[in-house]
PDB file of N, CA and C in Angstrom:
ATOM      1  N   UNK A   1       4.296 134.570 138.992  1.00  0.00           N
ATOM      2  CA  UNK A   1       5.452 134.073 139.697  1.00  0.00           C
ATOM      3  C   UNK A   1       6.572 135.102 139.600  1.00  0.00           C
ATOM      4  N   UNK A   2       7.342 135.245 140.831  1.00  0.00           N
ATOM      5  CA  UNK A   2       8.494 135.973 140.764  1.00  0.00           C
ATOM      6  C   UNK A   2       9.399 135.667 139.763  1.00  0.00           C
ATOM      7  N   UNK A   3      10.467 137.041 139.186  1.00  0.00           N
ATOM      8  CA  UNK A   3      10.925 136.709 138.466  1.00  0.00           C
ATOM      9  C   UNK A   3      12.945 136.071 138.998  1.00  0.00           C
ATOM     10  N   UNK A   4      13.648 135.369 138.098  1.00  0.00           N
ATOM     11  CA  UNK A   4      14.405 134.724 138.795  1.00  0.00           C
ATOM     12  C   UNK A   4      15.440 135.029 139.035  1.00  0.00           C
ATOM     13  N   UNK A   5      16.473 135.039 139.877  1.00  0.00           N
ATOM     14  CA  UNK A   5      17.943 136.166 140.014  1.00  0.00           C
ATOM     15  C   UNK A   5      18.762 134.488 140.705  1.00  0.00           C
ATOM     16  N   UNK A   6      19.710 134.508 139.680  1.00  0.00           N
ATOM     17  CA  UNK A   6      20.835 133.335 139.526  1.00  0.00           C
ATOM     18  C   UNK A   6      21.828 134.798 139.897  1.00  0.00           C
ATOM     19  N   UNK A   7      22.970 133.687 140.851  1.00  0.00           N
ATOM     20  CA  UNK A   7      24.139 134.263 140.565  1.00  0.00           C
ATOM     21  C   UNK A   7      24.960 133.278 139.831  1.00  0.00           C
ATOM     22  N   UNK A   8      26.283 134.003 139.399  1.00  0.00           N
ATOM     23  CA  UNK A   8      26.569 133.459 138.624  1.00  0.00           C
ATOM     24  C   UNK A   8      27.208 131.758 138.507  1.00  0.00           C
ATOM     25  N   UNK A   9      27.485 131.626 139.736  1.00  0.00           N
ATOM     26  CA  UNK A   9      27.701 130.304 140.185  1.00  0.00           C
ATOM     27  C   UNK A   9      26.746 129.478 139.974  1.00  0.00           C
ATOM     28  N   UNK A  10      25.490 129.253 140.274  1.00  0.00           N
ATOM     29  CA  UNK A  10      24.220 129.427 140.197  1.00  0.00           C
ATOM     30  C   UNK A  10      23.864 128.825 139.099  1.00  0.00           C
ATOM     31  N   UNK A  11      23.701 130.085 138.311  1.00  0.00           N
ATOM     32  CA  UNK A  11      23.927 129.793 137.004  1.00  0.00           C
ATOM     33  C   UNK A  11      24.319 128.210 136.357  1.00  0.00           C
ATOM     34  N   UNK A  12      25.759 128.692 136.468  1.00  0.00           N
ATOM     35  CA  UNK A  12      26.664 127.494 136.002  1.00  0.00           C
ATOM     36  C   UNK A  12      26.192 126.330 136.272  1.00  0.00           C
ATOM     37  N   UNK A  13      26.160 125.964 137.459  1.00  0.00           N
ATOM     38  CA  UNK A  13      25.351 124.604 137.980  1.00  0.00           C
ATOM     39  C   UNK A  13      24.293 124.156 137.670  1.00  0.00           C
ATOM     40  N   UNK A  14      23.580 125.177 137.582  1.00  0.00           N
ATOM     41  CA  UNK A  14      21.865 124.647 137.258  1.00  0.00           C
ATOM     42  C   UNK A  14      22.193 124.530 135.377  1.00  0.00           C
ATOM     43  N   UNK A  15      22.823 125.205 134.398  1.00  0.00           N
ATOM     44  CA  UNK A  15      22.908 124.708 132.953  1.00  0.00           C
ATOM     45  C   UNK A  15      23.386 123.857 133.141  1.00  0.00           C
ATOM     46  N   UNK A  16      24.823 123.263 134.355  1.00  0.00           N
ATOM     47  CA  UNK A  16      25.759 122.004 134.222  1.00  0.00           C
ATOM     48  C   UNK A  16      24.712 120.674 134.676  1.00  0.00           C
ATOM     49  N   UNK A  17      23.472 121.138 135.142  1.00  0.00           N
ATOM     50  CA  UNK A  17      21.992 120.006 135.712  1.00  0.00           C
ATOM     51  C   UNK A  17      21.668 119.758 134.482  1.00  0.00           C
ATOM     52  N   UNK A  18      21.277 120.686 133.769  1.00  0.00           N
ATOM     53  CA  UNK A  18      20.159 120.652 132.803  1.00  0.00           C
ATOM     54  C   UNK A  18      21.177 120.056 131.514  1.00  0.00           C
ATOM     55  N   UNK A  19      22.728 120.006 131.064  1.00  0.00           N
ATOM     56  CA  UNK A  19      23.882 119.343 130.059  1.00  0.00           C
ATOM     57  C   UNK A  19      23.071 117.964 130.272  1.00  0.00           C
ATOM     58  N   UNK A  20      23.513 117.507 131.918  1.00  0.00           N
ATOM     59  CA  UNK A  20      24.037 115.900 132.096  1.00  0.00           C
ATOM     60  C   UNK A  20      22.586 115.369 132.123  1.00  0.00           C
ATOM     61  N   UNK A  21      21.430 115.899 132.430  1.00  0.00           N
ATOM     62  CA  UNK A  21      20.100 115.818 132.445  1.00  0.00           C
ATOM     63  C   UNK A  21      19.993 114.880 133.717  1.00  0.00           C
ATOM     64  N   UNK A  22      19.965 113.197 132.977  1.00  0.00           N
ATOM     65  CA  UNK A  22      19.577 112.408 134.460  1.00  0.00           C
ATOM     66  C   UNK A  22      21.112 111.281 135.021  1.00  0.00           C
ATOM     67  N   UNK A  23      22.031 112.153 134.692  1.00  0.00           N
ATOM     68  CA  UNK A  23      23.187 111.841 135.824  1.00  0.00           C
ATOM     69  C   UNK A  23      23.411 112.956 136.424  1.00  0.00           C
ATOM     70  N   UNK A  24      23.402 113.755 136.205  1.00  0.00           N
ATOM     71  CA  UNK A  24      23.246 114.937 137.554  1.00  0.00           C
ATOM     72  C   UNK A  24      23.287 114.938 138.693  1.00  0.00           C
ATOM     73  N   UNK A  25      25.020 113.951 139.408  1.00  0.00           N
ATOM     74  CA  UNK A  25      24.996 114.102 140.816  1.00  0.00           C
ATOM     75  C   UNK A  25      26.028 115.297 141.222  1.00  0.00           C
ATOM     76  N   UNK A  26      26.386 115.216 142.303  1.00  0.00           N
ATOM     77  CA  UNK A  26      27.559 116.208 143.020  1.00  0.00           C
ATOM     78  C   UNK A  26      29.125 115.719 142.550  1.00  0.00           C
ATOM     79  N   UNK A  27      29.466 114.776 141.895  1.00  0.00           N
ATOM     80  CA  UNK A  27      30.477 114.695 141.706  1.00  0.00           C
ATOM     81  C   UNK A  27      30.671 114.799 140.011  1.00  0.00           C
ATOM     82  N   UNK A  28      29.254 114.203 139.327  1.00  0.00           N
ATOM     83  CA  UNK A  28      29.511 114.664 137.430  1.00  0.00           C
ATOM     84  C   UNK A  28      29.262 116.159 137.519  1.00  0.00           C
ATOM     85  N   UNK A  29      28.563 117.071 138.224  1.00  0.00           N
ATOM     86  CA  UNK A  29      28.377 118.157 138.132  1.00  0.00           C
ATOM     87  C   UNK A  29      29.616 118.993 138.218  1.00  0.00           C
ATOM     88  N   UNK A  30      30.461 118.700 139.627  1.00  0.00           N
ATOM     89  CA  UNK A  30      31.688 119.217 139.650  1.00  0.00           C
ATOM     90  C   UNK A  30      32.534 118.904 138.671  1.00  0.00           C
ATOM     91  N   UNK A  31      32.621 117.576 138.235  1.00  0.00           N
ATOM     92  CA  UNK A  31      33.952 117.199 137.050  1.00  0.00           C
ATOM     93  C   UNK A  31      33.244 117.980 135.553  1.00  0.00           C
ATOM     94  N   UNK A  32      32.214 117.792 135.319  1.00  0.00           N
ATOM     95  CA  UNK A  32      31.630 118.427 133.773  1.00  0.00           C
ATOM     96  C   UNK A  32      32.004 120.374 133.786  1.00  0.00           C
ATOM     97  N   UNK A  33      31.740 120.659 135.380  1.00  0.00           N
ATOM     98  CA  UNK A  33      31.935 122.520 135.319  1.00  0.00           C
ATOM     99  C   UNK A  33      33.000 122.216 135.243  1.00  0.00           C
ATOM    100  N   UNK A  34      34.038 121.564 135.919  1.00  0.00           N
ATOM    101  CA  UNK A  34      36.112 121.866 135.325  1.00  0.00           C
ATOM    102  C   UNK A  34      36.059 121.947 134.359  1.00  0.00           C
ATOM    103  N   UNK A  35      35.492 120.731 133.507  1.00  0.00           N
ATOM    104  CA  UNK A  35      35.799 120.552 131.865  1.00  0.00           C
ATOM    105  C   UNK A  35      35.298 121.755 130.599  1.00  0.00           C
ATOM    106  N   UNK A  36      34.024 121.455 131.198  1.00  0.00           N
ATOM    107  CA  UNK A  36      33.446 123.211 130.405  1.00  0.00           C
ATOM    108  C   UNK A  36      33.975 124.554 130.753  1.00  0.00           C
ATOM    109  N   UNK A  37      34.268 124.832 132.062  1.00  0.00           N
ATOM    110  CA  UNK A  37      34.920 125.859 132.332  1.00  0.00           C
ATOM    111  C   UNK A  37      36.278 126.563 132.504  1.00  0.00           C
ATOM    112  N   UNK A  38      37.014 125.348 132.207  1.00  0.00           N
ATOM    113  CA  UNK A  38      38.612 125.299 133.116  1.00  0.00           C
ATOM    114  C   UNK A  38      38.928 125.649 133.962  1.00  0.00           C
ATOM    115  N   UNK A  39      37.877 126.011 134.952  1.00  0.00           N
ATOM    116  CA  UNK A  39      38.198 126.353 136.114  1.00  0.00           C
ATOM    117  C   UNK A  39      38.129 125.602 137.189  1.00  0.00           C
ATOM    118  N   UNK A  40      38.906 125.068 138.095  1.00  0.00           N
ATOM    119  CA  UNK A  40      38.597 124.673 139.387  1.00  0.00           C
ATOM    120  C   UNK A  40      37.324 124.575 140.372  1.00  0.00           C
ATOM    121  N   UNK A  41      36.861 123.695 140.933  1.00  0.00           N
ATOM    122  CA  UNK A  41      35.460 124.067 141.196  1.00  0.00           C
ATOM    123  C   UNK A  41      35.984 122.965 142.857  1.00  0.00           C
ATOM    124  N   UNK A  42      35.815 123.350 144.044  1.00  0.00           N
ATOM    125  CA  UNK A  42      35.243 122.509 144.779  1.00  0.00           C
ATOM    126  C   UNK A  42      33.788 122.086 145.029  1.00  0.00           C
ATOM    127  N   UNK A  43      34.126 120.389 145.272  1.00  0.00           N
ATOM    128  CA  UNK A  43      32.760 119.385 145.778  1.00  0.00           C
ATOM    129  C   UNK A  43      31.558 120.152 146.309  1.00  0.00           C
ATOM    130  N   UNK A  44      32.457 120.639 147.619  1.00  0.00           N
ATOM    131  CA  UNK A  44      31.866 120.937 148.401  1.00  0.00           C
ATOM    132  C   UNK A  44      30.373 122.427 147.923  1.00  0.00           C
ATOM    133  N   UNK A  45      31.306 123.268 147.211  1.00  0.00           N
ATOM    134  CA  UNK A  45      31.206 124.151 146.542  1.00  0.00           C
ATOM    135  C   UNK A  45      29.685 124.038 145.709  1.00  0.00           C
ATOM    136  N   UNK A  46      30.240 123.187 145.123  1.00  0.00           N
ATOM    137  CA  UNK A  46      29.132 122.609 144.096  1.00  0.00           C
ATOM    138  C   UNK A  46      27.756 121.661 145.189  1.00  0.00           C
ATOM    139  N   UNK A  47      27.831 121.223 146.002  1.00  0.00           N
ATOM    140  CA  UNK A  47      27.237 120.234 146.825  1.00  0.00           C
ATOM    141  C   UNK A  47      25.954 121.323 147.560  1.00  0.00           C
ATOM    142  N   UNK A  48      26.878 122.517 148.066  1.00  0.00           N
ATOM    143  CA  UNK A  48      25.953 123.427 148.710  1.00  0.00           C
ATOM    144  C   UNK A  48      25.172 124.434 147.567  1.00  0.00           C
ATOM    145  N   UNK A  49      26.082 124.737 146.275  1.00  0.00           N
ATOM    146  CA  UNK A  49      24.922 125.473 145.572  1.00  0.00           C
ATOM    147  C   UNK A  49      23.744 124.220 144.976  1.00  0.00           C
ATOM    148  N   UNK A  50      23.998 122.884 144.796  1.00  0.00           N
ATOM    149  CA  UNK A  50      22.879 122.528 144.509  1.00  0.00           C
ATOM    150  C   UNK A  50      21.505 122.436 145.558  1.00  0.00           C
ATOM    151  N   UNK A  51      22.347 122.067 146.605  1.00  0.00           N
ATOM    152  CA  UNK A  51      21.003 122.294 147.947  1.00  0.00           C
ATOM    153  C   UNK A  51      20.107 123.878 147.920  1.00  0.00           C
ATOM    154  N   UNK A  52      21.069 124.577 147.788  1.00  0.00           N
ATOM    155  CA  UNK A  52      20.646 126.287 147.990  1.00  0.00           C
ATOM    156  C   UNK A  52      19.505 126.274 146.200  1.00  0.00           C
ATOM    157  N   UNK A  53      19.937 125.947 144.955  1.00  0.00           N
ATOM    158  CA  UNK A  53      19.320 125.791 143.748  1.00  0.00           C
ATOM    159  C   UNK A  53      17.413 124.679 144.462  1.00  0.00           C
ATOM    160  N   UNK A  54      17.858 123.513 145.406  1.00  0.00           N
ATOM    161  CA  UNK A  54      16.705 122.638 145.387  1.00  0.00           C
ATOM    162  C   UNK A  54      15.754 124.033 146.417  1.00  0.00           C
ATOM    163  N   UNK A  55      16.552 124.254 147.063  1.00  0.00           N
ATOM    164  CA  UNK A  55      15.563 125.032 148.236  1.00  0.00           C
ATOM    165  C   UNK A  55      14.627 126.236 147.343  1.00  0.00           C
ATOM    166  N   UNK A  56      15.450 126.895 146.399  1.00  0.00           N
ATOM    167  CA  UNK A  56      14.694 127.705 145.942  1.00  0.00           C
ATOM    168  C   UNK A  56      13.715 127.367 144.269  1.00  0.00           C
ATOM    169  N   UNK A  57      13.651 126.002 144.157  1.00  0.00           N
ATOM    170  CA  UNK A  57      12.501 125.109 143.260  1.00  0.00           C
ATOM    171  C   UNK A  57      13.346 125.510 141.890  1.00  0.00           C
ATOM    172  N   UNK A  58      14.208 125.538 141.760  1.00  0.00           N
ATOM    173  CA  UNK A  58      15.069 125.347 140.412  1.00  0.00           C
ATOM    174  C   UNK A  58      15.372 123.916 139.975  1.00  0.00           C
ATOM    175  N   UNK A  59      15.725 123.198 140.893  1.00  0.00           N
ATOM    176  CA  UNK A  59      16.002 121.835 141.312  1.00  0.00           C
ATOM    177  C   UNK A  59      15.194 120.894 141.497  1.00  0.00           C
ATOM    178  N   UNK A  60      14.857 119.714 141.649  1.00  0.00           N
ATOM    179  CA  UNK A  60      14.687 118.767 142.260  1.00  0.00           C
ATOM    180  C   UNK A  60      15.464 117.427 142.171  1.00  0.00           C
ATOM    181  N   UNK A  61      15.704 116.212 143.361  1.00  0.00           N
ATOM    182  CA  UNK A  61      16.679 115.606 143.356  1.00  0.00           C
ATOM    183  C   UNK A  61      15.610 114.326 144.031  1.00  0.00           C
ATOM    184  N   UNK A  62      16.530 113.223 143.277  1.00  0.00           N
ATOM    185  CA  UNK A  62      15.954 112.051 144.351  1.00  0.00           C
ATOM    186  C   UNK A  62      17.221 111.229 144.174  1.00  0.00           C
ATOM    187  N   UNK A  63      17.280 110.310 145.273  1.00  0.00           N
ATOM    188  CA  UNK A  63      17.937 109.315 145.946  1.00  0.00           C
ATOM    189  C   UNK A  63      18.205 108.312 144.885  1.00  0.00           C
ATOM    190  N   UNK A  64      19.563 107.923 144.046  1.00  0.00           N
ATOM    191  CA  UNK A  64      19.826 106.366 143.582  1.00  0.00           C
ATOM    192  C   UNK A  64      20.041 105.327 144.244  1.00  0.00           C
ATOM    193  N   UNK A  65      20.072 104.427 143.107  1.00  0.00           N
ATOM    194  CA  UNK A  65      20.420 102.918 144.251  1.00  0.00           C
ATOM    195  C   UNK A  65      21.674 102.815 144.909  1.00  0.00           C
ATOM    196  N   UNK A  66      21.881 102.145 145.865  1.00  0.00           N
ATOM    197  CA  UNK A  66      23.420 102.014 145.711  1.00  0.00           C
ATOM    198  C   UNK A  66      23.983 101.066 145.199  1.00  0.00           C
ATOM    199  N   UNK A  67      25.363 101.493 145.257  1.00  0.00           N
ATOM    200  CA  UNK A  67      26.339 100.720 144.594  1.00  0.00           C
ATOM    201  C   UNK A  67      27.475 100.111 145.374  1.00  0.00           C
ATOM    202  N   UNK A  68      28.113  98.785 144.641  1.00  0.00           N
ATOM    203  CA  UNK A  68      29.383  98.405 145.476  1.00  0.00           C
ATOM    204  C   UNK A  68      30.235 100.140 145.181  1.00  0.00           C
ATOM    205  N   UNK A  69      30.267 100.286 144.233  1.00  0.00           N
ATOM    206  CA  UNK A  69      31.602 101.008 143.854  1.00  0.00           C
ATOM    207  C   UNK A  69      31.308 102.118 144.524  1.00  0.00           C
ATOM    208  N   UNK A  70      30.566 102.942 145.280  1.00  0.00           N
ATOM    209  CA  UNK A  70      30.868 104.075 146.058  1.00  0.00           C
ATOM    210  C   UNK A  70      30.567 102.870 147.443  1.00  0.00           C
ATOM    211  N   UNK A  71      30.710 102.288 147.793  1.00  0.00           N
ATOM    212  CA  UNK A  71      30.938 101.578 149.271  1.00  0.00           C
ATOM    213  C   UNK A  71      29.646 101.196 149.982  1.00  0.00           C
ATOM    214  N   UNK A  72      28.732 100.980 148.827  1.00  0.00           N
ATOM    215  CA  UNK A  72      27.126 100.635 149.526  1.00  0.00           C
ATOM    216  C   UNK A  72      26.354 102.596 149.596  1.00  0.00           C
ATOM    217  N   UNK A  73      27.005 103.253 149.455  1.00  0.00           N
ATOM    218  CA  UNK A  73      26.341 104.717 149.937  1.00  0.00           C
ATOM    219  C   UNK A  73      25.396 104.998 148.233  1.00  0.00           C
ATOM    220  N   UNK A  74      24.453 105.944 148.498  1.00  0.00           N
ATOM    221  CA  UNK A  74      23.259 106.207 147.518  1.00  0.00           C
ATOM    222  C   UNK A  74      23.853 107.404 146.828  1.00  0.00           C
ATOM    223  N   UNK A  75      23.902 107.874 145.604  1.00  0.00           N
ATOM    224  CA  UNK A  75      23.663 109.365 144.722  1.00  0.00           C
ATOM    225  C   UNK A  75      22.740 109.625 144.803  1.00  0.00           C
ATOM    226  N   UNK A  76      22.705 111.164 145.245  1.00  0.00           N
ATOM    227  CA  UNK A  76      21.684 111.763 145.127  1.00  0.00           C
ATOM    228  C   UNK A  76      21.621 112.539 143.931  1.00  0.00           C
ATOM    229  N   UNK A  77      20.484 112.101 142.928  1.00  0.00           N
ATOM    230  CA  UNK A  77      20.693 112.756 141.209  1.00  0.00           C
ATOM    231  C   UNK A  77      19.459 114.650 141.198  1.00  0.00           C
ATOM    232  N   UNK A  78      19.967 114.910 140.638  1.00  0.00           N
ATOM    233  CA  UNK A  78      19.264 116.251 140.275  1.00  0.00           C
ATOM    234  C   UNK A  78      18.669 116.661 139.426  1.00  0.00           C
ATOM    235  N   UNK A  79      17.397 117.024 139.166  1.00  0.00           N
ATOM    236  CA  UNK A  79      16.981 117.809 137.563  1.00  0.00           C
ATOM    237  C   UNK A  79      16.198 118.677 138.062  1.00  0.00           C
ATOM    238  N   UNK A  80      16.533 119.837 136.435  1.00  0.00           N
ATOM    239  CA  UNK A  80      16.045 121.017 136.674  1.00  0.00           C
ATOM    240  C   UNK A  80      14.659 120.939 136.195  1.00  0.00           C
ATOM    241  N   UNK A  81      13.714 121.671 137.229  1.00  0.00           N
ATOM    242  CA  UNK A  81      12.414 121.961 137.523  1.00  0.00           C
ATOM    243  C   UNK A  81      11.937 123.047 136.495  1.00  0.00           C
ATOM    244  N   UNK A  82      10.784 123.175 136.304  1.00  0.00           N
ATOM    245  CA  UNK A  82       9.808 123.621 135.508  1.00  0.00           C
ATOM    246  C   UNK A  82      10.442 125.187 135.330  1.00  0.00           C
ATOM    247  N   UNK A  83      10.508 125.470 136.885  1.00  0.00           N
ATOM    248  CA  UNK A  83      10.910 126.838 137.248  1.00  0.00           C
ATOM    249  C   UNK A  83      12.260 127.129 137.018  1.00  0.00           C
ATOM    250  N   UNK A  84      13.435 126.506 137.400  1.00  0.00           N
ATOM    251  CA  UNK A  84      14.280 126.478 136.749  1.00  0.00           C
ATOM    252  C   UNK A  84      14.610 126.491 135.229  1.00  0.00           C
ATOM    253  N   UNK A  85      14.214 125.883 134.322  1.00  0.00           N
ATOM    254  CA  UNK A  85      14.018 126.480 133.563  1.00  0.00           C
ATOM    255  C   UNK A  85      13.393 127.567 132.457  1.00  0.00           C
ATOM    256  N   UNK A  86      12.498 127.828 133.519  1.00  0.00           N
ATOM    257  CA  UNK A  86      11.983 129.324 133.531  1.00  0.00           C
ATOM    258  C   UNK A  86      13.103 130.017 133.396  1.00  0.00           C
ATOM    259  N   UNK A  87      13.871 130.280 134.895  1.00  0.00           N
ATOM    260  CA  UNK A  87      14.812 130.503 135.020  1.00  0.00           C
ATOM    261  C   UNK A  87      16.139 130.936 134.390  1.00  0.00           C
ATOM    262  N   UNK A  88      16.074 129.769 133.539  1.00  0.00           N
ATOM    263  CA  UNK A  88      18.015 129.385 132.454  1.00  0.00           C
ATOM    264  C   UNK A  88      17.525 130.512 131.273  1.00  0.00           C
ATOM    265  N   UNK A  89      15.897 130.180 131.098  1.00  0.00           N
ATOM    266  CA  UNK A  89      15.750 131.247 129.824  1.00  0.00           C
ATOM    267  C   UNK A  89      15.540 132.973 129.922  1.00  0.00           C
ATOM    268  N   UNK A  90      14.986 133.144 131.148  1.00  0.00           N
ATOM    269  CA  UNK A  90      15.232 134.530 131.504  1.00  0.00           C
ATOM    270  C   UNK A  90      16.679 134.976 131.692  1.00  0.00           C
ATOM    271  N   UNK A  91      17.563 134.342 132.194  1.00  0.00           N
ATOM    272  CA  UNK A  91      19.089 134.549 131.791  1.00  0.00           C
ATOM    273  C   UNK A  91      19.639 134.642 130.612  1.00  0.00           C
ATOM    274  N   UNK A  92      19.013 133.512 129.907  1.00  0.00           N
ATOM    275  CA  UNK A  92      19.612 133.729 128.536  1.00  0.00           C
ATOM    276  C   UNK A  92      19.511 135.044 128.008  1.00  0.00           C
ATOM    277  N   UNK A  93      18.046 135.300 127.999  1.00  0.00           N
ATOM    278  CA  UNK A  93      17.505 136.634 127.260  1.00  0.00           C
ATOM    279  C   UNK A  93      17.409 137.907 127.531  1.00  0.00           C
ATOM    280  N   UNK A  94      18.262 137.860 128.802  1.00  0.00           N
ATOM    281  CA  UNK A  94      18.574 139.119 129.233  1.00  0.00           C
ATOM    282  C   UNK A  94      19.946 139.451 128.727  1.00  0.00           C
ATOM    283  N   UNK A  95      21.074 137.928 129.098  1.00  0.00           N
ATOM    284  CA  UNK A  95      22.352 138.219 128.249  1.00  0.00           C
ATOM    285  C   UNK A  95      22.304 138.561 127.055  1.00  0.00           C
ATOM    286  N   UNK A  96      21.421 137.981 126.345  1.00  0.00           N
ATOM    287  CA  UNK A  96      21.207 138.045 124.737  1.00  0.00           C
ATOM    288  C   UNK A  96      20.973 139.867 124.490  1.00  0.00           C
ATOM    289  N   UNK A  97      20.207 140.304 125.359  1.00  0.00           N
ATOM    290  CA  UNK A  97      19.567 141.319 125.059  1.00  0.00           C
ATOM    291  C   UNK A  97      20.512 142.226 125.593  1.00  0.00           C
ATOM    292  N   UNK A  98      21.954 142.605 126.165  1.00  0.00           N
ATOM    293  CA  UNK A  98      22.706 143.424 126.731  1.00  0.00           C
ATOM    294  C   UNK A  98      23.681 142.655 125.723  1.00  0.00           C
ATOM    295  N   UNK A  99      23.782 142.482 125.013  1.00  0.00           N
ATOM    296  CA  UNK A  99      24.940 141.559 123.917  1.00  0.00           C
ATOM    297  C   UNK A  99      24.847 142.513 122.999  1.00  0.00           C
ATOM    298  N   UNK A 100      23.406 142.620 122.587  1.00  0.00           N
ATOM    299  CA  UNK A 100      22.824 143.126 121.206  1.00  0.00           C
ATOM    300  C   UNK A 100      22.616 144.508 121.538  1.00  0.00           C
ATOM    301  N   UNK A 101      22.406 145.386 122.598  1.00  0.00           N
ATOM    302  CA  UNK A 101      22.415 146.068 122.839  1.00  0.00           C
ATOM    303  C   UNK A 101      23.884 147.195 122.951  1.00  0.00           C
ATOM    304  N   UNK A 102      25.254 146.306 123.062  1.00  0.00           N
ATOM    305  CA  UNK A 102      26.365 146.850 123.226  1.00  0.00           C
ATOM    306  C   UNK A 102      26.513 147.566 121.860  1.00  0.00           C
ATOM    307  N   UNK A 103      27.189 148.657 121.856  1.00  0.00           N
ATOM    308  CA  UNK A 103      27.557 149.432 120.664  1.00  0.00           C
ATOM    309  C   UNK A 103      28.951 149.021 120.267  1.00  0.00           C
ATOM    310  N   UNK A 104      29.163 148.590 118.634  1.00  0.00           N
ATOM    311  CA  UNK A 104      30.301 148.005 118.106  1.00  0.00           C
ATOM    312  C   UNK A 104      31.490 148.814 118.574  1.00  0.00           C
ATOM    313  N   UNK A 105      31.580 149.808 118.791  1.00  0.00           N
ATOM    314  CA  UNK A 105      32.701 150.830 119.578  1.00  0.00           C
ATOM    315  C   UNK A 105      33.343 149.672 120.804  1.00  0.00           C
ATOM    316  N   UNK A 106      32.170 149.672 121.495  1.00  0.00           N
ATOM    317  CA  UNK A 106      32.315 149.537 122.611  1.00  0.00           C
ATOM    318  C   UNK A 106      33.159 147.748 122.496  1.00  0.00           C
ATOM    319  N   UNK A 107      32.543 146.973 121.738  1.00  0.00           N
ATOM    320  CA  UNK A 107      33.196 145.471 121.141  1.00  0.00           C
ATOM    321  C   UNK A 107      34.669 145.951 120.918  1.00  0.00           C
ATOM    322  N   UNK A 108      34.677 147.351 120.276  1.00  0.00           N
ATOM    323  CA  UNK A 108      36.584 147.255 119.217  1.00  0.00           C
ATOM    324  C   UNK A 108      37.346 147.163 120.920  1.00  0.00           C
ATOM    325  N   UNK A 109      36.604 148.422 121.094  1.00  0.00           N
ATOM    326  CA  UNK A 109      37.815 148.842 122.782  1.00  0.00           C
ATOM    327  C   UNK A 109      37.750 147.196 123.800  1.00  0.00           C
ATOM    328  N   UNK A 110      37.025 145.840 123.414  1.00  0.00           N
ATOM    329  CA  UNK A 110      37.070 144.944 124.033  1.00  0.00           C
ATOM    330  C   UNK A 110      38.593 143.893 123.280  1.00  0.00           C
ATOM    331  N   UNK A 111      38.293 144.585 122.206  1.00  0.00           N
ATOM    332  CA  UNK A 111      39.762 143.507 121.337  1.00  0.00           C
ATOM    333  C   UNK A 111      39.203 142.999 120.350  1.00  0.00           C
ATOM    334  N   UNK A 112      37.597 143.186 120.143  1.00  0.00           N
ATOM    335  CA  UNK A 112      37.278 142.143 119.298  1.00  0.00           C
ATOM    336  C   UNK A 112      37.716 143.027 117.985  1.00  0.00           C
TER     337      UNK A 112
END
């Protein structure tokens, strides 16, 4: 199997799938990346990298029940696939491995 190329958005979303495990819709995904990240994230944003994550088998998603409280409309929930986490760990271990690889010089001139 090919090997896997996340960007970094990407990324984020598919670990923020794999945190919430089986609540994993478009709206805990967006509120959990603000909270972990402090950064701003649009819906929308988040809505299309998970479609673009299902298309390329990182993903898979199925349909909840509905509810009064979203107005009768269904969540669609997400979890990460076999390959996907293939995926999260070839990231890891490449970061890991350009971490360990940096020369302590190179850490001082960062501030650390």
């Amino acid at each position: 199997m090919k090997r896997a190329f996340l960007g970094e958005f990407e990324e984020l979303v598919l670990l923020t799938v794999a945190i919430l495990e089986e609540d994993a819709y478009g709206v805990s995904v967006t509120q959990e990346l603000e909270d972990k990240t402090g950064r701003t994230v649009g819906f929308s944003t988040v809505h299309s990298t998970l479609q673009r994550l299902e298309e390329k088998g990182y993903v898979s998603s199925r349909m909840g029940g509905a509810t009064a409280e979203r107005g009768g409309r269904r969540k669609r929930f997400f979890t990460v696939t076999p390959f996907g986490r293939k995926a999260l760990r070839e990231v890891k271990q490449v970061r890991e491995d350009l971490w360990s690889a940096l020369p302590p010089a190179a850490l001082q001139l960062m501030g650390s």
